[in-house]
N, C-alpha and C. Protein backbone atom coordinates (compact mmCIF):
# COMPACT_ATOMS: atom_id res chain seq x y z
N UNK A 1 186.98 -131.98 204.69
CA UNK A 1 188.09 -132.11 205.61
C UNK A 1 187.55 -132.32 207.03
N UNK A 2 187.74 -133.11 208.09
CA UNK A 2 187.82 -133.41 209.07
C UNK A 2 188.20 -132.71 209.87
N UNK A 3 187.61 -131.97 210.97
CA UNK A 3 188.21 -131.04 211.99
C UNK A 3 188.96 -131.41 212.91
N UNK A 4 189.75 -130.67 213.24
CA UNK A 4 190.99 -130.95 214.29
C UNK A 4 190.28 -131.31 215.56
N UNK A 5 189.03 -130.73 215.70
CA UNK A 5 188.33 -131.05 217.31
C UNK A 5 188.00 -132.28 217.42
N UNK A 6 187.58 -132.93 215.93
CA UNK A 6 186.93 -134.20 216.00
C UNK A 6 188.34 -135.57 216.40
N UNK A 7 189.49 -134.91 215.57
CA UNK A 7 190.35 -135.54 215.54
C UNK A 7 190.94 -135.96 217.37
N UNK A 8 190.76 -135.30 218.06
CA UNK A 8 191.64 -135.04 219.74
C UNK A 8 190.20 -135.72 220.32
N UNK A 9 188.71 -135.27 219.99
CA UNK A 9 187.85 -135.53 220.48
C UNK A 9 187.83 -137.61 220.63
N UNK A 10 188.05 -137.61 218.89
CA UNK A 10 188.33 -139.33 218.90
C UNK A 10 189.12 -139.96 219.08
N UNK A 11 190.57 -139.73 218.50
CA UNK A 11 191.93 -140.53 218.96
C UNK A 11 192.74 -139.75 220.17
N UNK A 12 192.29 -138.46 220.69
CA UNK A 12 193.18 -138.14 222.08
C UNK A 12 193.94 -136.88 221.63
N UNK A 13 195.02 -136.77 222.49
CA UNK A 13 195.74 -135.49 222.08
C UNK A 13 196.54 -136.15 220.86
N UNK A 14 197.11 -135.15 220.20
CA UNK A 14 198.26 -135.06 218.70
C UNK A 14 198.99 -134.33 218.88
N UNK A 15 199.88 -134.61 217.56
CA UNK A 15 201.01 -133.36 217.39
C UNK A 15 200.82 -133.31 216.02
N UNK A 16 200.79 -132.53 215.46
CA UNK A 16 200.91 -132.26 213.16
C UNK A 16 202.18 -132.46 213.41
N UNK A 17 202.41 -133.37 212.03
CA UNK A 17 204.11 -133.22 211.49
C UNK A 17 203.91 -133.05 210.38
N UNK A 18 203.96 -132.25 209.54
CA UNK A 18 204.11 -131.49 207.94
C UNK A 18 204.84 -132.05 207.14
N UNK A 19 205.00 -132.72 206.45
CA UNK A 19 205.56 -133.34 205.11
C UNK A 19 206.19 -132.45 203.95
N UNK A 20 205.03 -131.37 204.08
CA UNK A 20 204.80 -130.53 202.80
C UNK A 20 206.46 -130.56 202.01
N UNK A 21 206.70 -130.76 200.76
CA UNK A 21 207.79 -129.80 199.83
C UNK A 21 208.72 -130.28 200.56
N UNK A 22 209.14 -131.72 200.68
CA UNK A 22 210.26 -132.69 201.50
C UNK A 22 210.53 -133.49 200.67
N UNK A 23 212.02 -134.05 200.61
CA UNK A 23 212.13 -135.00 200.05
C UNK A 23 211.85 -136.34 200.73
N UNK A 24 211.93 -137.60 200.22
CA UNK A 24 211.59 -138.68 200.26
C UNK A 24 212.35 -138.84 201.99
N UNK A 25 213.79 -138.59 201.52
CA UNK A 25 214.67 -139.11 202.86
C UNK A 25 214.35 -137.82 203.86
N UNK A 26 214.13 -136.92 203.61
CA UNK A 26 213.56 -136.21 204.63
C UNK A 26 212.72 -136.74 205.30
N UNK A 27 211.55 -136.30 204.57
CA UNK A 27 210.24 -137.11 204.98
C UNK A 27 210.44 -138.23 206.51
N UNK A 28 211.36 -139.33 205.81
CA UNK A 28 211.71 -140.44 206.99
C UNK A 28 212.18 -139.92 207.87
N UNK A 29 213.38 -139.55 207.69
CA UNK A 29 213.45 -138.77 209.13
C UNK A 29 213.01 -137.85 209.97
N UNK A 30 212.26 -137.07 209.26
CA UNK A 30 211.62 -136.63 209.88
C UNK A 30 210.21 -137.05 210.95
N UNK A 31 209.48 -138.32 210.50
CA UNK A 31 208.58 -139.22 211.19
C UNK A 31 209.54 -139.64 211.99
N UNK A 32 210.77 -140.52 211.96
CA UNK A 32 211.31 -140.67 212.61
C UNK A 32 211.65 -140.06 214.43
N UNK A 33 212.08 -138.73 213.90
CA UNK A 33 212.54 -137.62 214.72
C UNK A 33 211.28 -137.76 215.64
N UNK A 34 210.22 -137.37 214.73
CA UNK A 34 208.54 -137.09 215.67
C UNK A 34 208.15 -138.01 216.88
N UNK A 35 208.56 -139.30 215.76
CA UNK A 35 207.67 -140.31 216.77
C UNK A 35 209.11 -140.59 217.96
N UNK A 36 209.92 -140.39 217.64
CA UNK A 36 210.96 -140.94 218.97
C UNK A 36 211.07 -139.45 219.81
N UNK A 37 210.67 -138.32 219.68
CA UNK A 37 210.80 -137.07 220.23
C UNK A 37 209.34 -136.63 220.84
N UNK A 38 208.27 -137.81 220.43
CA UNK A 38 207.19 -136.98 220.64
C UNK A 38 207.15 -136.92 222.57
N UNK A 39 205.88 -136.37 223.33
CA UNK A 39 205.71 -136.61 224.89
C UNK A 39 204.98 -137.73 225.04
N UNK A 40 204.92 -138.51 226.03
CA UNK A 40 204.36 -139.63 226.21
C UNK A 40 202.44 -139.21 226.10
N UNK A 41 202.33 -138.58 226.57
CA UNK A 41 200.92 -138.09 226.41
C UNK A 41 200.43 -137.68 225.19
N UNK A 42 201.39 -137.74 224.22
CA UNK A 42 200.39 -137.59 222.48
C UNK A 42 199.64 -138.99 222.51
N UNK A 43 198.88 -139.15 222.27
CA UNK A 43 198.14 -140.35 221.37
C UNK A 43 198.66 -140.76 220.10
N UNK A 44 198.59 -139.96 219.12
CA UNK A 44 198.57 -139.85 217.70
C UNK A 44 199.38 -138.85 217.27
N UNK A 45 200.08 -139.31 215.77
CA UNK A 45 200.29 -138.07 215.03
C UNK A 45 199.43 -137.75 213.96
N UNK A 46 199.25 -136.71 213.56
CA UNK A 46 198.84 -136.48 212.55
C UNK A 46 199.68 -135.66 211.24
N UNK A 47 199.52 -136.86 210.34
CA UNK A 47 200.73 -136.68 209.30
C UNK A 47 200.21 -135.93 208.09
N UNK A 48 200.71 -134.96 208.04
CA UNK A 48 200.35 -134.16 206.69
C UNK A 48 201.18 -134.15 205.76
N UNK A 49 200.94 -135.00 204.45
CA UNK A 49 202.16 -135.83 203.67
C UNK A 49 201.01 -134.77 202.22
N UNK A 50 200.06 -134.08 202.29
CA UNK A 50 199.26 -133.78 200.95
C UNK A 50 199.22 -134.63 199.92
N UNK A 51 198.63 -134.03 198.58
CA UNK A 51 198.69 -135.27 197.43
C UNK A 51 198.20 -134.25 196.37
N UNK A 52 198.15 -133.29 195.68
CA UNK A 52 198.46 -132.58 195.01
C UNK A 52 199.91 -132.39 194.30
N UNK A 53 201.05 -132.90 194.74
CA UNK A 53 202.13 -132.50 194.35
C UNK A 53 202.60 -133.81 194.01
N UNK A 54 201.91 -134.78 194.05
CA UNK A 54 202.09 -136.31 193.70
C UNK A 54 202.12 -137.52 194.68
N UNK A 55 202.56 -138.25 194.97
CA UNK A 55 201.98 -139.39 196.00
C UNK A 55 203.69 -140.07 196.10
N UNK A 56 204.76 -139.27 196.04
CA UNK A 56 205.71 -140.02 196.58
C UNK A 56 205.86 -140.43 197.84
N UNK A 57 205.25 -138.89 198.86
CA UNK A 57 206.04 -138.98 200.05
C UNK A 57 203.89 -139.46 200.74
N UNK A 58 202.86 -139.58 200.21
CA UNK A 58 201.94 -140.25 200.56
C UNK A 58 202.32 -141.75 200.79
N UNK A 59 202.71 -141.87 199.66
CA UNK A 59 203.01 -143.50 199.92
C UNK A 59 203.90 -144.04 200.87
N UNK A 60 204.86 -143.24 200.89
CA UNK A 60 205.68 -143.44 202.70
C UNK A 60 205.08 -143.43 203.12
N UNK A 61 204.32 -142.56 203.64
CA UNK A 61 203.46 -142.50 205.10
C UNK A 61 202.75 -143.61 205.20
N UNK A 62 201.58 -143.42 203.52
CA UNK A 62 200.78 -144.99 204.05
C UNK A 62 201.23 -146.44 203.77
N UNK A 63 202.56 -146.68 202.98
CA UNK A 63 202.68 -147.84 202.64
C UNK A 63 204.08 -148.53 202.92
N UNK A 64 205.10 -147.54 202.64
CA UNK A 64 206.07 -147.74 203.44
C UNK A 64 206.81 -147.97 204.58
N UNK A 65 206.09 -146.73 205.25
CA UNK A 65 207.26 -146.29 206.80
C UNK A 65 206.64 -147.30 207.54
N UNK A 66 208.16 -147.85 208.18
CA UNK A 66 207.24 -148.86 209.28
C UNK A 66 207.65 -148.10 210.55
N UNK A 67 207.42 -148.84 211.86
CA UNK A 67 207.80 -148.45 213.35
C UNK A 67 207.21 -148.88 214.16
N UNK A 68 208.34 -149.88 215.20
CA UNK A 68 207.63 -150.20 216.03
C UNK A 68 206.79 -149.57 217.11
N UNK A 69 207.21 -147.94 217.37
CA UNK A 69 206.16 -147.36 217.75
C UNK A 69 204.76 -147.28 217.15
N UNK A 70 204.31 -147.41 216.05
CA UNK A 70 203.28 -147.34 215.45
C UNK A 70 202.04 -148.56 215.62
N UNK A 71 201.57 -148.37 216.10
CA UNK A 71 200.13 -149.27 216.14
C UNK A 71 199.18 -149.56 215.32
N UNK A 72 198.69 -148.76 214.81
CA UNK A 72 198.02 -148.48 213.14
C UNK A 72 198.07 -147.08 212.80
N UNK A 73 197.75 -147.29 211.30
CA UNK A 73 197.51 -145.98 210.70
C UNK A 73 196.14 -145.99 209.92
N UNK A 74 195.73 -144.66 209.95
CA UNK A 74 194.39 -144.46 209.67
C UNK A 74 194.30 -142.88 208.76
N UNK A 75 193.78 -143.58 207.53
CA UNK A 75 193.71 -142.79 206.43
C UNK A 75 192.35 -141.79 206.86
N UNK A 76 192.97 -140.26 207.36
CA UNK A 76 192.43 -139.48 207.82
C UNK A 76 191.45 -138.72 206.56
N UNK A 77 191.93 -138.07 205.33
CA UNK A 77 191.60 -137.79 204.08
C UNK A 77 192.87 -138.44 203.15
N UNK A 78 192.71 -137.34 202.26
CA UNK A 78 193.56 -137.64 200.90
C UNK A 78 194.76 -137.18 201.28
N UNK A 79 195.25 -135.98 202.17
CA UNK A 79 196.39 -135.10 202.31
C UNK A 79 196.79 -135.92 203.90
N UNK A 80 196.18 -136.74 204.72
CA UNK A 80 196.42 -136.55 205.89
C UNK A 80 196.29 -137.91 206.22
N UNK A 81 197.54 -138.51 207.06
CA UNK A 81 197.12 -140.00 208.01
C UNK A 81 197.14 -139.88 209.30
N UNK A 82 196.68 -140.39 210.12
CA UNK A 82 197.01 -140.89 211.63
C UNK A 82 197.73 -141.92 212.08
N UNK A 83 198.92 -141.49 212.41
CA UNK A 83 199.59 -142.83 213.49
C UNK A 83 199.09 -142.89 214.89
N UNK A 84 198.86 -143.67 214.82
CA UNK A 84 198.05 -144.48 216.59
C UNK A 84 199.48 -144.81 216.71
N UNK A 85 199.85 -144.16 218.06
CA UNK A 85 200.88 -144.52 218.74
C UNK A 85 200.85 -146.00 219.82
N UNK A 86 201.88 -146.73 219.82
CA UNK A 86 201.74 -147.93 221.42
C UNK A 86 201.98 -146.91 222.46
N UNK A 87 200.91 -148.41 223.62
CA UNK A 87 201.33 -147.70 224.61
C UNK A 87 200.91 -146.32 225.22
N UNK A 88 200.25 -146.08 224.85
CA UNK A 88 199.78 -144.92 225.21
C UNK A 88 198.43 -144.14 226.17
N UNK A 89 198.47 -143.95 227.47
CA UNK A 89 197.08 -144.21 228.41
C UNK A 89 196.85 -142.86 228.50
């Protein structure tokens, strides 16, 4: 697993948004909520969608969800992605 220091150290400040034990339409809105609620000074989120409990709400994160806030995403491990936010100094 990848440490949280390395994570702020390389892509900037974050916020976690937890996935865990959500449904599908949760899930969306809830990224949703994050990325239009986050402070201008996050960089990144860091999405904790896990993969032990199956790869429904993984595959949102990495294959589905779109947004035009989103810049790329970056497959952090198996449980975890990064959204690179726009825009962001």
């Amino acid at each position: 697993m990848i440490p949280d220091e390395f994570i702020e150290y390389y892509y900037g400040k974050y916020k976690v948004v937890d996935l865990h034990n959500m449904t599908k339409e949760d899930a969306k809105a809830n990224l949703i909520y994050a990325i239009n609620s986050v402070d201008f000074n996050i960089k990144c989120l860091v999405v904790v969608h896990g993969y032990h409990g199956g790869t429904i709400i993984k595959n949102l994160v990495r294959k589905e969800f779109k947004s035009d806030e989103v810049q790329e995403k970056v497959n952090l491990d198996a449980g975890r992605t990064i959204f690179l936010l726009k825009n962001r100094k």
